[in-house]
C-alpha atoms as a PDB file:
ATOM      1  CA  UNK A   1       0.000   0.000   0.000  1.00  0.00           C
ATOM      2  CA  UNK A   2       1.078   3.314  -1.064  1.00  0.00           C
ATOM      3  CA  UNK A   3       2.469   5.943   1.058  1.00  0.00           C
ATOM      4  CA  UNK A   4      -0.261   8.303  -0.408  1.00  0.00           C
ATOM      5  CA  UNK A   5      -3.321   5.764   0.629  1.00  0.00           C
ATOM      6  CA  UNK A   6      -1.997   5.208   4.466  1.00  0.00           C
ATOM      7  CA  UNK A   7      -2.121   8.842   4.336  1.00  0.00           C
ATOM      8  CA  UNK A   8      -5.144   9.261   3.446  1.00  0.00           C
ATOM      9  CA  UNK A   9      -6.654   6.725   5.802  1.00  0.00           C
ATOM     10  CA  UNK A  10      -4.443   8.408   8.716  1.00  0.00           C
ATOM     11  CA  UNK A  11      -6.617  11.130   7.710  1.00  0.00           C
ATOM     12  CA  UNK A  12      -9.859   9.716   7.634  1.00  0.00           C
ATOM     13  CA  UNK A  13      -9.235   8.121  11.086  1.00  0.00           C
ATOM     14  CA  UNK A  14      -8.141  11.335  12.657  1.00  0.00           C
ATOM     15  CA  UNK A  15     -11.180  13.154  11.019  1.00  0.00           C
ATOM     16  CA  UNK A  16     -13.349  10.644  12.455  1.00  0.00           C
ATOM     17  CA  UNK A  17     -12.175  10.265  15.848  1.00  0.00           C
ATOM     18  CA  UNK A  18     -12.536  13.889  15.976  1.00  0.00           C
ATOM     19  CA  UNK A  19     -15.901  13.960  15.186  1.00  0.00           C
ATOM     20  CA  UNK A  20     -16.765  10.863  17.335  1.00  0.00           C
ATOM     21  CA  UNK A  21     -15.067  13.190  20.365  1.00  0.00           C
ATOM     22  CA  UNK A  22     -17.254  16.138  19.442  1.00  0.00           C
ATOM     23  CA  UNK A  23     -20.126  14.242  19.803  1.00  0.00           C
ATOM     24  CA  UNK A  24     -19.103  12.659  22.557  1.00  0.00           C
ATOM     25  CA  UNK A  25     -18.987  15.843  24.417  1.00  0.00           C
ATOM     26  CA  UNK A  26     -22.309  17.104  23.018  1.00  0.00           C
ATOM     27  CA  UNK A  27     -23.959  14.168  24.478  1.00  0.00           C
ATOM     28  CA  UNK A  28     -22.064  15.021  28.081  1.00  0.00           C
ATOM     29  CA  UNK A  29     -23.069  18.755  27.491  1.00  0.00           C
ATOM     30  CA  UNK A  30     -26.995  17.545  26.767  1.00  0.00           C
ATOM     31  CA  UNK A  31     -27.152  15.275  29.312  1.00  0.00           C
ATOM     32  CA  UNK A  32     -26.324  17.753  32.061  1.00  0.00           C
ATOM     33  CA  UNK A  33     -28.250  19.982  30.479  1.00  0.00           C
ATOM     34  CA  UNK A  34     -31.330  17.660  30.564  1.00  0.00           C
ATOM     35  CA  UNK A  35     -30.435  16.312  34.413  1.00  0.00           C
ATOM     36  CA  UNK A  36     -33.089  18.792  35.745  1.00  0.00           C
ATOM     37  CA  UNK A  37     -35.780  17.920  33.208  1.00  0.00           C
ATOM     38  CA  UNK A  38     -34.957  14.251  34.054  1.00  0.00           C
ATOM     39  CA  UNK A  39     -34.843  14.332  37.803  1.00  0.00           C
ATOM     40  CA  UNK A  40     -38.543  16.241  37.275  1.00  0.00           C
ATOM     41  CA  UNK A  41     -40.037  13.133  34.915  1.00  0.00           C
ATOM     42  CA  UNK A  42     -38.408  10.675  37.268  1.00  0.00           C
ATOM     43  CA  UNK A  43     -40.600  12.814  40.528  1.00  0.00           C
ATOM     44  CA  UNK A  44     -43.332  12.765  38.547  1.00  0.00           C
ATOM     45  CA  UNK A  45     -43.623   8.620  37.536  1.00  0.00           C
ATOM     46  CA  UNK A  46     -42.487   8.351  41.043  1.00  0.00           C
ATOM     47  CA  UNK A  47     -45.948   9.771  41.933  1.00  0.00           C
ATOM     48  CA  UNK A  48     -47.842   8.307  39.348  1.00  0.00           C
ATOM     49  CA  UNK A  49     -46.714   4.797  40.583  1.00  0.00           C
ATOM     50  CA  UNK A  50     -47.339   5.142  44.227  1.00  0.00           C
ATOM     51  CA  UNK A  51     -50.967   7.051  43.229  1.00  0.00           C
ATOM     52  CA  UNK A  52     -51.626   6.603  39.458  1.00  0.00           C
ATOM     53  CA  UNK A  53     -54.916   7.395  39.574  1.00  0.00           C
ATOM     54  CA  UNK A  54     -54.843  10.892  41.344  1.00  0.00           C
ATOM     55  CA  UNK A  55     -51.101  12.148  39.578  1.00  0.00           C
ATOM     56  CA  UNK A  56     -52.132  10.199  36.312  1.00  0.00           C
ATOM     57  CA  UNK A  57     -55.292  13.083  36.568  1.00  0.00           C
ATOM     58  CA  UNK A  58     -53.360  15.827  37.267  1.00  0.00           C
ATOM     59  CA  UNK A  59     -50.494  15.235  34.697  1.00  0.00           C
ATOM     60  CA  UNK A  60     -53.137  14.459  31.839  1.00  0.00           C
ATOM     61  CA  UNK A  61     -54.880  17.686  33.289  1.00  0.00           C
ATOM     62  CA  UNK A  62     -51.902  20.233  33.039  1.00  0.00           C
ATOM     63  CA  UNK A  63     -50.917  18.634  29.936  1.00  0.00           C
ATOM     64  CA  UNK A  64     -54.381  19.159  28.395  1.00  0.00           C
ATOM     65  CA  UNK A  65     -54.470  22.517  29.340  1.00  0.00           C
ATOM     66  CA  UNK A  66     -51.044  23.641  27.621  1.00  0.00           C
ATOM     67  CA  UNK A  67     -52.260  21.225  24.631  1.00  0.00           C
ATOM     68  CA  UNK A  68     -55.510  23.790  24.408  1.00  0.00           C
ATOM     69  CA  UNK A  69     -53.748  26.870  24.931  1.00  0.00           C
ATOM     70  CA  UNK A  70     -50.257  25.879  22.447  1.00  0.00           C
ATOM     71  CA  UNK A  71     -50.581  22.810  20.526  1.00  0.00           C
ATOM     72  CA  UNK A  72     -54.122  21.395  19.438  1.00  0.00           C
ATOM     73  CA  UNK A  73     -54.688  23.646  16.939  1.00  0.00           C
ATOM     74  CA  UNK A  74     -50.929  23.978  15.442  1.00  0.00           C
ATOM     75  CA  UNK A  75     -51.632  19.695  15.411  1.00  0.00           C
ATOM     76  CA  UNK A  76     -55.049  19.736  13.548  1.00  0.00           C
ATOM     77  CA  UNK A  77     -53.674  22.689  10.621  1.00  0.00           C
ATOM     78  CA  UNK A  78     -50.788  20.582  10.026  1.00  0.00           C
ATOM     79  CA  UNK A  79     -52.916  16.962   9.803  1.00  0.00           C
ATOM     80  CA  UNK A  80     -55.344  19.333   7.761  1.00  0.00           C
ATOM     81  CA  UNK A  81     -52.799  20.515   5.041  1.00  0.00           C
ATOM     82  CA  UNK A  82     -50.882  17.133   5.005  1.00  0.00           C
ATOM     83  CA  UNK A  83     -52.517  14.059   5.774  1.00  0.00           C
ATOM     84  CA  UNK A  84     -54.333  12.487   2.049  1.00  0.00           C
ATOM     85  CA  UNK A  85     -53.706   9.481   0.252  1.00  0.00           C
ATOM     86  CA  UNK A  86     -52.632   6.609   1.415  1.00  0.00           C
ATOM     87  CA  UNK A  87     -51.910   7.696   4.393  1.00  0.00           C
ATOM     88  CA  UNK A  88     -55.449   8.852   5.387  1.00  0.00           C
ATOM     89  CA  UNK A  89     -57.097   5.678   4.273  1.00  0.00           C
ATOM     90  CA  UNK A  90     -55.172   4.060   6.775  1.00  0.00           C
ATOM     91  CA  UNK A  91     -56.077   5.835   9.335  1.00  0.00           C
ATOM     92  CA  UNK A  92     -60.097   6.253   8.308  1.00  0.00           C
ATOM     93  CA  UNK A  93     -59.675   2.166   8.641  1.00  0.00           C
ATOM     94  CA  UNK A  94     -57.686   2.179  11.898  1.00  0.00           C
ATOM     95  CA  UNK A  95     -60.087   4.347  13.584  1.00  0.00           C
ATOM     96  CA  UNK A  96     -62.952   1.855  13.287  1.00  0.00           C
ATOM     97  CA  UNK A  97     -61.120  -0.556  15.877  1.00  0.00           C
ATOM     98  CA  UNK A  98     -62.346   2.623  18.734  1.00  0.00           C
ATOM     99  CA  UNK A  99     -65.813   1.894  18.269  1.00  0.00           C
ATOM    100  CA  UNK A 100     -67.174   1.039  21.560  1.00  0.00           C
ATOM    101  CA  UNK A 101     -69.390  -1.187  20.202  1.00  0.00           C
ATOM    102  CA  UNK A 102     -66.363  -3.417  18.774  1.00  0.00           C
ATOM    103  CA  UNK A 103     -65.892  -4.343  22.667  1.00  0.00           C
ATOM    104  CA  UNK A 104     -69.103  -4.332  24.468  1.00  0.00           C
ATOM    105  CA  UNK A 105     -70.973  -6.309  21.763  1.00  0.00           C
ATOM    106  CA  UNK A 106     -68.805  -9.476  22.073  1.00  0.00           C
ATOM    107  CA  UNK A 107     -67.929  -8.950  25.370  1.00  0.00           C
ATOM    108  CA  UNK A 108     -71.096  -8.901  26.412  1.00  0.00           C
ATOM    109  CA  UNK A 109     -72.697 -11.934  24.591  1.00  0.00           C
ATOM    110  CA  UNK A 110     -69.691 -13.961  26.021  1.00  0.00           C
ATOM    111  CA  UNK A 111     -69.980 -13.234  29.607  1.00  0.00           C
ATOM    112  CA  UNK A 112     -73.850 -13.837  29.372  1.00  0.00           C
ATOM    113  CA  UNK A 113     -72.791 -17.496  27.270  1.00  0.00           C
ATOM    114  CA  UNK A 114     -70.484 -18.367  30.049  1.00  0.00           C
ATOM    115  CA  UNK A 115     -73.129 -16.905  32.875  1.00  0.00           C
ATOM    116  CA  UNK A 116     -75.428 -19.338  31.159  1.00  0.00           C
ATOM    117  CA  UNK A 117     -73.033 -22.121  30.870  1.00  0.00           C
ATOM    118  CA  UNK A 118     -72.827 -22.263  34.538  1.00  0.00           C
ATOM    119  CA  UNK A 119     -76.485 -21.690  35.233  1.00  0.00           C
ATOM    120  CA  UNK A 120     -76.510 -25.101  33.466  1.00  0.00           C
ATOM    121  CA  UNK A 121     -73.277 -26.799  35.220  1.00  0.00           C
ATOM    122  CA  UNK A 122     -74.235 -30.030  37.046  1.00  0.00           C
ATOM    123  CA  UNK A 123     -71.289 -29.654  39.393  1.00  0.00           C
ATOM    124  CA  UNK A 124     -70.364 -26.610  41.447  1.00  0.00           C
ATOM    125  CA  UNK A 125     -66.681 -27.273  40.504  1.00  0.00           C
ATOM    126  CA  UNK A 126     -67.600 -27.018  36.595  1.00  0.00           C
ATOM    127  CA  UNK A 127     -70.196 -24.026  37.740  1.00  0.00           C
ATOM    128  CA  UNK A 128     -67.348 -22.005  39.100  1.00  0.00           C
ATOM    129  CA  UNK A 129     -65.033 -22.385  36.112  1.00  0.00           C
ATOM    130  CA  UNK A 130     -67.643 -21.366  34.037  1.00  0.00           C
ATOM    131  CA  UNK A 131     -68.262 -18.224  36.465  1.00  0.00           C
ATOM    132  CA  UNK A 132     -64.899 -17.567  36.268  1.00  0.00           C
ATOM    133  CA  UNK A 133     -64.358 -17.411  32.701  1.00  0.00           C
ATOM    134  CA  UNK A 134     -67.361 -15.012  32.004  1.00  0.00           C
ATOM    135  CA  UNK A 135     -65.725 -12.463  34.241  1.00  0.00           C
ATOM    136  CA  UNK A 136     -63.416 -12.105  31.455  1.00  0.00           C
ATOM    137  CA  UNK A 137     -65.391 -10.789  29.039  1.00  0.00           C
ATOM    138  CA  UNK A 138     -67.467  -9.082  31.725  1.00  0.00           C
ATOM    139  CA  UNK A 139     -64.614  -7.151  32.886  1.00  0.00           C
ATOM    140  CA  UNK A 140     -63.861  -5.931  29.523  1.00  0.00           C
ATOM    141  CA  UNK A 141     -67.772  -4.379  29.071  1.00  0.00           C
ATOM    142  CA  UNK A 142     -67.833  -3.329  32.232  1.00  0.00           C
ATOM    143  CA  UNK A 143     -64.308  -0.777  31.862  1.00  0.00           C
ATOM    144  CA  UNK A 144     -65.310   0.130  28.487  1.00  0.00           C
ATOM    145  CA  UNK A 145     -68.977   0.505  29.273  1.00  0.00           C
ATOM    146  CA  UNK A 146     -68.649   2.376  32.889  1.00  0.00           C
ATOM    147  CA  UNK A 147     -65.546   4.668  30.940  1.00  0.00           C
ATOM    148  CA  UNK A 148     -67.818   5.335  27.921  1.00  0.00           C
ATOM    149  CA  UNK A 149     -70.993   6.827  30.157  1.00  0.00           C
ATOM    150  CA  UNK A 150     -68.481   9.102  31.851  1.00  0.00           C
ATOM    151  CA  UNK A 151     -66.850  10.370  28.729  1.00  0.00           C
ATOM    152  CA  UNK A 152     -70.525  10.812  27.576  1.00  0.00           C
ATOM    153  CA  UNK A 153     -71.206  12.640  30.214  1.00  0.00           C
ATOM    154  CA  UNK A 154     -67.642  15.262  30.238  1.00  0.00           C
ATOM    155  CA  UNK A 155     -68.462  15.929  26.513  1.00  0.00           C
ATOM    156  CA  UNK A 156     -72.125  17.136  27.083  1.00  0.00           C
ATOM    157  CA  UNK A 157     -70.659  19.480  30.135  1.00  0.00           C
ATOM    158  CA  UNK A 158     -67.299  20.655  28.061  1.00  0.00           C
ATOM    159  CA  UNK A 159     -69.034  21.119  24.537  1.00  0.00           C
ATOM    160  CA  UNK A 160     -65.888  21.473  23.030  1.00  0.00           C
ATOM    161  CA  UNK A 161     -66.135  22.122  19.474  1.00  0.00           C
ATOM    162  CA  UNK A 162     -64.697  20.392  16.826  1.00  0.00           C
ATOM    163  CA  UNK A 163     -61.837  21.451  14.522  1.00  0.00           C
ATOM    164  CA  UNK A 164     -64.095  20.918  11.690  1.00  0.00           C
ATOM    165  CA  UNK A 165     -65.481  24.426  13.226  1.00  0.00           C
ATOM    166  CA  UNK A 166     -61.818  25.962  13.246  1.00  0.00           C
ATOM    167  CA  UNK A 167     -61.633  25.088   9.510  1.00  0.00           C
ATOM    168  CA  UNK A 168     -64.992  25.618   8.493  1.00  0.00           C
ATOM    169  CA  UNK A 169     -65.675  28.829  10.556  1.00  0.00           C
ATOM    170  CA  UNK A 170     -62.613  29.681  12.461  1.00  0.00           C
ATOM    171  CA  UNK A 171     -64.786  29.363  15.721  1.00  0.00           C
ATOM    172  CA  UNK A 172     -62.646  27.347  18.539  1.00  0.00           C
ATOM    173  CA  UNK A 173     -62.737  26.851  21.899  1.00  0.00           C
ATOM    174  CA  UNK A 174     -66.263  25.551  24.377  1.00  0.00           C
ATOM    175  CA  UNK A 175     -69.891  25.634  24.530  1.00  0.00           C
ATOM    176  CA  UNK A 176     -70.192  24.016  28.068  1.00  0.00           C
ATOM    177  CA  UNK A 177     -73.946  21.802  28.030  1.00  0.00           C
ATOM    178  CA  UNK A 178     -74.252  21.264  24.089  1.00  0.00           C
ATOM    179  CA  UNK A 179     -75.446  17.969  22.747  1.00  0.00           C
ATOM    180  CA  UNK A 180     -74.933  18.792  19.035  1.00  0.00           C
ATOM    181  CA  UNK A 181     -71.874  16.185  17.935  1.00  0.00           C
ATOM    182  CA  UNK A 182     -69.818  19.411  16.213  1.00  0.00           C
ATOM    183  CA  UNK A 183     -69.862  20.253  19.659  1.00  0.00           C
ATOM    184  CA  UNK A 184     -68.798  16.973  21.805  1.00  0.00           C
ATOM    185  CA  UNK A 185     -65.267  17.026  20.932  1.00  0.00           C
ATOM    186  CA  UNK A 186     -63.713  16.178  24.571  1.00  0.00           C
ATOM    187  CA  UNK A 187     -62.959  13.636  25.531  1.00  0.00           C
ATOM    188  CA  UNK A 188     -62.249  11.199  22.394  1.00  0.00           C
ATOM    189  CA  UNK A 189     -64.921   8.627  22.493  1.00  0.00           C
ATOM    190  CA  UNK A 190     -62.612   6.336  20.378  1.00  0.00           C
ATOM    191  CA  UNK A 191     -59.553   6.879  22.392  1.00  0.00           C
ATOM    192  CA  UNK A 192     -61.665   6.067  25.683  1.00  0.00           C
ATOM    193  CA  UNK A 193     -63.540   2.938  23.945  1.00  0.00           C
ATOM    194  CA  UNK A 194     -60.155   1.309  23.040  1.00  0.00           C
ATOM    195  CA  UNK A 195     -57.562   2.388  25.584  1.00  0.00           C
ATOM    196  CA  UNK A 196     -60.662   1.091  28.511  1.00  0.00           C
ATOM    197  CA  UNK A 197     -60.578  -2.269  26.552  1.00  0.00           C
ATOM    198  CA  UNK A 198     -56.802  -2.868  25.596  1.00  0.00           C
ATOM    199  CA  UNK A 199     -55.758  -2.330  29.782  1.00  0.00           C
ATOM    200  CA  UNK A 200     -58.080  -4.072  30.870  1.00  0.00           C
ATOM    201  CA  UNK A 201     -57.157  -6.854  28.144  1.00  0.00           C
ATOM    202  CA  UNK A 202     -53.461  -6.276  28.844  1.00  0.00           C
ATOM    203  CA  UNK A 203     -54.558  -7.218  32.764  1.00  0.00           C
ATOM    204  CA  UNK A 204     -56.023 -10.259  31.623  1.00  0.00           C
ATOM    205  CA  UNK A 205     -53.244 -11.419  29.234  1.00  0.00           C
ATOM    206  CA  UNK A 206     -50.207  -9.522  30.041  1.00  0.00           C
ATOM    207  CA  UNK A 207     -47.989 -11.278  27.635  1.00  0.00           C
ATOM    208  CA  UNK A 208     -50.012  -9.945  24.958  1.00  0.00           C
ATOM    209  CA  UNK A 209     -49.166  -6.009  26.051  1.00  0.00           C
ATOM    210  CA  UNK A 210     -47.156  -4.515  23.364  1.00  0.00           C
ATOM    211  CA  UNK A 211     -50.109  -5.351  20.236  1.00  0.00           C
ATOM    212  CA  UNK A 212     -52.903  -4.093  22.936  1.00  0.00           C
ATOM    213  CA  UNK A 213     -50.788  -0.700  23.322  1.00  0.00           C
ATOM    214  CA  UNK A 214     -50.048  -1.083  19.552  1.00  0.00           C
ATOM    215  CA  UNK A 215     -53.419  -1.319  18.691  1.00  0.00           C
ATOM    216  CA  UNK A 216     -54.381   1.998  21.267  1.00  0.00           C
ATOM    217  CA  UNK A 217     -51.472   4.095  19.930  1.00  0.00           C
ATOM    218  CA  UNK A 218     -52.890   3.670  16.092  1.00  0.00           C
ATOM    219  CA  UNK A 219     -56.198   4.127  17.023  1.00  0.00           C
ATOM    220  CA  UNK A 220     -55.873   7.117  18.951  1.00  0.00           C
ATOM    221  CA  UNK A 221     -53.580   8.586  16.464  1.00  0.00           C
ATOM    222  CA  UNK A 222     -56.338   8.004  13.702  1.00  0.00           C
ATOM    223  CA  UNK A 223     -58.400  10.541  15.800  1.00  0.00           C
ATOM    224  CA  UNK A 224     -55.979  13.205  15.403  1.00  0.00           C
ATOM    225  CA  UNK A 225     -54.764  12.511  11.634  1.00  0.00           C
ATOM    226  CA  UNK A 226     -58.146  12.413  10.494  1.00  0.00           C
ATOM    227  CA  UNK A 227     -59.001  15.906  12.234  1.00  0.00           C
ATOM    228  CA  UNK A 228     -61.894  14.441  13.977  1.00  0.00           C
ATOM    229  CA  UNK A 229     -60.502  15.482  17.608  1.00  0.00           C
ATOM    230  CA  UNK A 230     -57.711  17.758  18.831  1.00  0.00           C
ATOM    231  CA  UNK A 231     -55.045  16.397  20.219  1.00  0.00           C
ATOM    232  CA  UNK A 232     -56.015  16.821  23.883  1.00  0.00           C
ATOM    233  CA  UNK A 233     -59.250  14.865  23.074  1.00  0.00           C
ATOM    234  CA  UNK A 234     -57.338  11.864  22.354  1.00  0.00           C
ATOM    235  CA  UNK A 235     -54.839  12.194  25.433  1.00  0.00           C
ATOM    236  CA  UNK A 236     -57.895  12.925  27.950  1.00  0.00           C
ATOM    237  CA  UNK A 237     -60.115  10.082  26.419  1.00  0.00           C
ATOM    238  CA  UNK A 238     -56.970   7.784  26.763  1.00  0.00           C
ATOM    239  CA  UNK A 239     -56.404   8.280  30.036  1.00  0.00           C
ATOM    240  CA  UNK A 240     -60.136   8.147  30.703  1.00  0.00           C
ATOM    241  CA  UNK A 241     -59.991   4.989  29.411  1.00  0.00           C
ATOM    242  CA  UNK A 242     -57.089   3.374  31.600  1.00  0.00           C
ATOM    243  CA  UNK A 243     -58.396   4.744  34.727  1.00  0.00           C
ATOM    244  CA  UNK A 244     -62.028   3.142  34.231  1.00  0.00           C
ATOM    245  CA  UNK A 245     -60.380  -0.144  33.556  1.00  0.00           C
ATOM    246  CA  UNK A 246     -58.148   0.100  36.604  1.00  0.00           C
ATOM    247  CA  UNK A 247     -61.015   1.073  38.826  1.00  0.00           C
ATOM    248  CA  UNK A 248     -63.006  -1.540  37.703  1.00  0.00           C
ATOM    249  CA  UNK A 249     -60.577  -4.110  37.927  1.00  0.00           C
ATOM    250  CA  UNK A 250     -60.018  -2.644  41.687  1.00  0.00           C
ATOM    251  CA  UNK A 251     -63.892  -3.082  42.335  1.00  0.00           C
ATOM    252  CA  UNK A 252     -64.425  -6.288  41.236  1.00  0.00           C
ATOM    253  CA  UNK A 253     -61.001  -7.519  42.968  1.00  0.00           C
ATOM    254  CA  UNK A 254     -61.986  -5.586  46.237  1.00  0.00           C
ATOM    255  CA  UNK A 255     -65.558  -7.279  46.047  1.00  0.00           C
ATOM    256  CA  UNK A 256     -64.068 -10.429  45.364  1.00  0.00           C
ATOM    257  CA  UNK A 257     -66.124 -10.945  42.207  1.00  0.00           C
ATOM    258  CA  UNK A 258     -62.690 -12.271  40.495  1.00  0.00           C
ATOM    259  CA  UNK A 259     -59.276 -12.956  40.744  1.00  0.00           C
ATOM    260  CA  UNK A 260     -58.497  -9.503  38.651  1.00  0.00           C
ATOM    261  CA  UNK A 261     -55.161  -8.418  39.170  1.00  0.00           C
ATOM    262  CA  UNK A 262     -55.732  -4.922  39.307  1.00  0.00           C
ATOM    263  CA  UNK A 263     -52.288  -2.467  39.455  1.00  0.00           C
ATOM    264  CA  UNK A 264     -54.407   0.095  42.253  1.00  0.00           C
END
């Protein structure tokens, strides 16, 4: 090899072990930087773990408030101008897995087969299993069920408008006691309906987590890409969603309904 090409390839190495070191310090210089912000977040799950219901409220809270003031409508412009195609068909598909009827409908009609199975058990051995798989299914309409009727209920008071109304009319904000849907905006219906049934699926079958979160990310997502709901909608209808399934996992644990492993 040629005195030229070792050279050259001194070169290179020096050049990138230089760069290497710059970024090296960049990362030291970000992460002290960032050591407030992270001794914050870590506070704050610290708090959410030991009381997830009441911080989980108040963090969704605050964030949904900044989200009104700074981002929703920033979000919904830029989903207006660029989401078509391809792109927005798969979302207009996705967003059918947040009906609530998706859940209660089967849910429902298998907790009242298994009820029935064990009306008709001959032993009580067989008449318990049978009691104990309907819970199951009875725990999912129940979360997504008992979730839904509240989020019913917060949209009618909130009557937040729609940003079909920004585009349309340029009109944005609340008309608190409406019933008119351009004007039941928050919480997301769809983002309560499936977040309520993937926890309370992801208690039942833990293993199966990450395609139950997978399947609430896209769906929730959908709301927001397909301008339907702001993006505070979707976080507050989320979260409305995981706390009815944990407190309804709680209640029928505490009542000793079913075995439930509930996280409260």
């Amino acid at each position: 090899m040629s005195n030229r090409v070792l050279n050259a390839l001194d070169r290179g190495i020096d050049h990138l072990l230089a760069r290497l070191e710059w970024l090296s310090l960049r990362l030291a210089r970000l992460r002290r930087r960032m050591a407030p912000v992270a001794r914050v977040v870590s506070r704050m799950a610290d708090r959410v773990r030991a009381r997830p219901l009441v911080w989980g409220t108040v963090y969704v809270l605050a964030f949904c408030l900044v989200s009104c003031a700074l981002f929703d409508r920033p979000v919904a412009w830029a989903f207006k101008a660029h989401m078509a195609g391809e792109w927005e068909g798969f979302f207009k598909i996705v967003t059918k897995a947040g009906v609530a009827a998706v859940y209660l409908w089967p849910s429902a009609l298998l907790a009242a087969a298994f009820f029935l199975a064990a009306r008709r058990a001959l032993s009580p051995g067989e008449r318990a299993l049978w009691r104990a798989r309907a819970w199951a299914p009875g725990f999912v309409f129940l979360a997504v069920a008992g979730s839904g009727l509240t989020g019913d209920l917060i949209k009618v008071v909130a009557g937040r408008l729609r940003p079909r109304l920004l585009f349309e009319n340029g009109l944005y904000g609340f008309s608190p006691f409406s019933h008119d849907w351009a004007m039941n905006s928050f919480p997301s219906g769809h983002s309560q309906a499936v977040w309520a049934a993937m926890t309370a699926l992801t208690i039942l079958y833990p293993r199966h987590r990450s395609l139950a979160l997978t399947i609430a990310v896209l769906v929730s997502l959908s709301r927001v890409a397909t301008t339907v709901h702001y993006l505070s909608d979707v976080v507050a209808g989320a979260w409305l969603g995981v706390a009815g399934a944990l407190i309804t996992a709680k209640l029928l644990r505490d009542r000793g309904v079913c075995s439930i492993n509930s996280p409260l």
